[in-house]
N, C-alpha and C. Protein backbone atom coordinates (compact mmCIF):
# COMPACT_ATOMS: atom_id res chain seq x y z
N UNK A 1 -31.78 -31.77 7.07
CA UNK A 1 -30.64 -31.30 7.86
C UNK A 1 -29.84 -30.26 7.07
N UNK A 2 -30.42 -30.38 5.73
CA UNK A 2 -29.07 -29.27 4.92
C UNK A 2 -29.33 -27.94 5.13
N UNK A 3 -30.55 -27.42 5.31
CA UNK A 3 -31.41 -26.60 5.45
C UNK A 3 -31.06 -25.71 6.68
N UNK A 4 -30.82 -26.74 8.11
CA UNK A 4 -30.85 -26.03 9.25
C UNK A 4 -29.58 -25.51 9.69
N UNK A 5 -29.37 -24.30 10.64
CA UNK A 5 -28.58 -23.45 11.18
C UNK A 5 -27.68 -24.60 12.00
N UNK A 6 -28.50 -25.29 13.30
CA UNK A 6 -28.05 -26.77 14.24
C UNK A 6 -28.88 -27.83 14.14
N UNK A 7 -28.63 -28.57 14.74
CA UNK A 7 -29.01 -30.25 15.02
C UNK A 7 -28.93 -29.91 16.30
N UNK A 8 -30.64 -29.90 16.88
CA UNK A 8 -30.82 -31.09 18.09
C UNK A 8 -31.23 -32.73 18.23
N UNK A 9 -30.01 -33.05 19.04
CA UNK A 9 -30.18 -34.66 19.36
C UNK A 9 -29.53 -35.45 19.90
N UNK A 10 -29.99 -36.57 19.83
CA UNK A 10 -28.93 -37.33 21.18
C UNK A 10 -27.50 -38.10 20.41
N UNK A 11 -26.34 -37.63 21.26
CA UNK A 11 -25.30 -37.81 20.62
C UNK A 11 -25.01 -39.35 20.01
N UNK A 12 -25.60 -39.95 19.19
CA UNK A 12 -25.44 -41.14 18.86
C UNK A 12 -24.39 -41.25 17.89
N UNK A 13 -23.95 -42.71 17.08
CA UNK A 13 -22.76 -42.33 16.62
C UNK A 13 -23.20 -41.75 15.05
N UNK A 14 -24.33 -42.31 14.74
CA UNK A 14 -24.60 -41.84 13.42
C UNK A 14 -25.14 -40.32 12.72
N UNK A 15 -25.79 -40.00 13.80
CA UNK A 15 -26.27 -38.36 13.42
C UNK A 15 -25.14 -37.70 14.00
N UNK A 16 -24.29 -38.19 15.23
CA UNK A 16 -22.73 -36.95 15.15
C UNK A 16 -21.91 -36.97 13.96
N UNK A 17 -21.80 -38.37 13.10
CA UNK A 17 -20.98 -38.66 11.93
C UNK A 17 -21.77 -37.96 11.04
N UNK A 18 -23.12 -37.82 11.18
CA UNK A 18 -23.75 -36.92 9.68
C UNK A 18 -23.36 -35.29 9.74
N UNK A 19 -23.98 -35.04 11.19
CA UNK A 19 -23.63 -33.55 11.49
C UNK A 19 -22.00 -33.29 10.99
N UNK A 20 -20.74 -33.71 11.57
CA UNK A 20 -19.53 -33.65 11.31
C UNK A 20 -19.52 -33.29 9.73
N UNK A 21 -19.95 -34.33 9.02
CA UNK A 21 -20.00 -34.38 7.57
C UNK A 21 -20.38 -33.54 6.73
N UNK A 22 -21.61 -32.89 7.46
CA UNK A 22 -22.08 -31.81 7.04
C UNK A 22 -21.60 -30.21 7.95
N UNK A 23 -21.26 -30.43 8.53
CA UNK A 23 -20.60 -29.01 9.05
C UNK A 23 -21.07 -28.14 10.02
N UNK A 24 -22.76 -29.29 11.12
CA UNK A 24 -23.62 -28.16 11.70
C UNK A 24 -23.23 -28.43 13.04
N UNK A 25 -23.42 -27.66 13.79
CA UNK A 25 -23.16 -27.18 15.05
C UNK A 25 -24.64 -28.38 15.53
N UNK A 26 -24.01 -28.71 16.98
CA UNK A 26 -24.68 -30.09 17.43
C UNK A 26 -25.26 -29.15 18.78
N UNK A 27 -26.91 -29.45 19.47
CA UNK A 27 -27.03 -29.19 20.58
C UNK A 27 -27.74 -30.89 20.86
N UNK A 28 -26.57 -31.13 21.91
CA UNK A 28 -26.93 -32.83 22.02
C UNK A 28 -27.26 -33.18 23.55
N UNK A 29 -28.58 -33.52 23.62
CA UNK A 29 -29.40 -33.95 25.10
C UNK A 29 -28.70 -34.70 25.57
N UNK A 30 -29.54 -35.05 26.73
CA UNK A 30 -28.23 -35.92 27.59
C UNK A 30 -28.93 -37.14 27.52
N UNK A 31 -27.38 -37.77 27.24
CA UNK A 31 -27.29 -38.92 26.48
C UNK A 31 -27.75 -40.22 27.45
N UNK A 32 -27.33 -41.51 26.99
CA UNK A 32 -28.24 -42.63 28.05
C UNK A 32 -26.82 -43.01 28.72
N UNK A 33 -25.70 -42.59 28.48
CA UNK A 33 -24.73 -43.82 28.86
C UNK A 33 -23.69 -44.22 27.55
N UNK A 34 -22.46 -44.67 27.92
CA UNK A 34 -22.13 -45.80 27.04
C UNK A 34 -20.96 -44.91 26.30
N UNK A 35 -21.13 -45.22 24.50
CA UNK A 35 -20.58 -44.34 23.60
C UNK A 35 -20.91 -43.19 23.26
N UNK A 36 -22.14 -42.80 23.69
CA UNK A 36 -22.93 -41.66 23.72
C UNK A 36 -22.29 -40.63 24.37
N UNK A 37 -21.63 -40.96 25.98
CA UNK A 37 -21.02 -40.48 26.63
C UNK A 37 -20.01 -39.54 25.63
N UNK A 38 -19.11 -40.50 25.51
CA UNK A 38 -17.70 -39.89 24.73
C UNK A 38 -17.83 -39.29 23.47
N UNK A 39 -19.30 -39.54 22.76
CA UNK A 39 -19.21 -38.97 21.73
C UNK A 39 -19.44 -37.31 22.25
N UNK A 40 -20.79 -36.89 22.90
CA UNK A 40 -20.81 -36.19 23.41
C UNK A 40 -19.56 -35.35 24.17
N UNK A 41 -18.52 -35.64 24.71
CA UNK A 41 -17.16 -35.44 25.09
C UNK A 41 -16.35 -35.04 24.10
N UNK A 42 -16.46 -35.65 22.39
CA UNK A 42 -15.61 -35.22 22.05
C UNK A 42 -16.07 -34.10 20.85
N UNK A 43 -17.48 -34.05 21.36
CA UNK A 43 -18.49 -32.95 20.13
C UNK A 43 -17.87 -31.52 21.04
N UNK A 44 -18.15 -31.65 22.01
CA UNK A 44 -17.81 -30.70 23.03
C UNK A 44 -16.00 -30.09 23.37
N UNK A 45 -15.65 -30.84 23.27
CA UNK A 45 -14.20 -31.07 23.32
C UNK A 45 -13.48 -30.30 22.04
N UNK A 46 -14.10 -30.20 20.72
CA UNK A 46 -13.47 -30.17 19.39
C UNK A 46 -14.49 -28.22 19.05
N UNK A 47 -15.62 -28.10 19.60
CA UNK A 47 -16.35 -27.12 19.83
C UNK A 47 -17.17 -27.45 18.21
N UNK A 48 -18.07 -28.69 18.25
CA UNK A 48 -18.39 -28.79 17.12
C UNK A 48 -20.28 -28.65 17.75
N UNK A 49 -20.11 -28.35 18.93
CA UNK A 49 -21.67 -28.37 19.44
C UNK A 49 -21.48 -28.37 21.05
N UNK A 50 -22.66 -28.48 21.87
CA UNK A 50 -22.68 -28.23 23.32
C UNK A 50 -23.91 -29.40 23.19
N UNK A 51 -23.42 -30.29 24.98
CA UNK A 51 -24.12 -31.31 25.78
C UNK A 51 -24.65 -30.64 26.58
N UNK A 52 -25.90 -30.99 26.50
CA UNK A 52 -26.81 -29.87 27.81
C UNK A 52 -26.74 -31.17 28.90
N UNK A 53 -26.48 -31.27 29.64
CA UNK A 53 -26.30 -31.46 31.00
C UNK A 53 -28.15 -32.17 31.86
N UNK A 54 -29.06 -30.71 31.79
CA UNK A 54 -29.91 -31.00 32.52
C UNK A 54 -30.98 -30.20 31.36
N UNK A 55 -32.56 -30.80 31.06
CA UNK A 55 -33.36 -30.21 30.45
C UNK A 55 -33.91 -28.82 30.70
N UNK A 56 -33.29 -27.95 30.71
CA UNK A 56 -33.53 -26.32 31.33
C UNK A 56 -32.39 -26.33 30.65
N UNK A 57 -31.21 -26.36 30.56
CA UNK A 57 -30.31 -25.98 29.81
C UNK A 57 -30.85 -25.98 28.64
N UNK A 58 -31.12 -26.95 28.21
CA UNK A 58 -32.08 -27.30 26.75
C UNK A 58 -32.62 -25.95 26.09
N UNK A 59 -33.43 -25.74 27.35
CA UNK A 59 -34.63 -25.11 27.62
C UNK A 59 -33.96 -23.70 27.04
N UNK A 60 -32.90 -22.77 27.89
CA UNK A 60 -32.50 -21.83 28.11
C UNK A 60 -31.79 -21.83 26.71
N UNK A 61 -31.23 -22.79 26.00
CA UNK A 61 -30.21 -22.97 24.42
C UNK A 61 -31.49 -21.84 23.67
N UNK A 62 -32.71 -22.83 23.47
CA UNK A 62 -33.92 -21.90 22.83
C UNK A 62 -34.14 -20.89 22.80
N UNK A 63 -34.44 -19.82 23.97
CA UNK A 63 -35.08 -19.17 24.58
C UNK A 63 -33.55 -18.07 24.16
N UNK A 64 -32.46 -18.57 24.61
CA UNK A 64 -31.36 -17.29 24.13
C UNK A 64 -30.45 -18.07 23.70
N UNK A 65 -30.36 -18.35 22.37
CA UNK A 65 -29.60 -18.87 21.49
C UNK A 65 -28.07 -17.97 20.98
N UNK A 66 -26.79 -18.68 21.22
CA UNK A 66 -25.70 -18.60 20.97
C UNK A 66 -26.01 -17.89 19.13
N UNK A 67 -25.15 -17.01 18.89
CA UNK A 67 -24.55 -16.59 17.24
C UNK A 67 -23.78 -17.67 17.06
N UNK A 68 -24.48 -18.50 16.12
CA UNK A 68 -23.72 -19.28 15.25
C UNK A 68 -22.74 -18.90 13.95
N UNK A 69 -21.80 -18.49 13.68
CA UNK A 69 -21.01 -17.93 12.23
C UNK A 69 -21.29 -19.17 11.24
């Protein structure tokens, strides 16, 4: 993870607490439910990463990727 530009993955509580820790920009699938929910809410919320919604969003993150600073 130290290596990479982002983290794709599902907003769980432990890889959002690693990402945070480490400083990377989150692209986080859609989640099952639950705490996942809100974590996702507040990755998004704080602009520490983007919840793709539907797998084509996913899709489209790849294909034309945001400038990360």
């Amino acid at each position: 993870m130290e290596v990479s530009e982002f983290v794709i993955t599902k907003p769980g509580a432990a890889t959002v607490t690693e990402c945070l820790e480490m400083q990377k920009f989150m692209l986080l699938l859609p989640s099952v439910g639950g705490q996942e929910n809100y974590n996702a809410k507040f990755v998004e919320k704080n602009n520490y990463g983007v919840a793709v919604k539907f797998i084509i969003t996913f899709a489209l993150f790849i294909i034309f990727p945001p400038v990360l600073e």
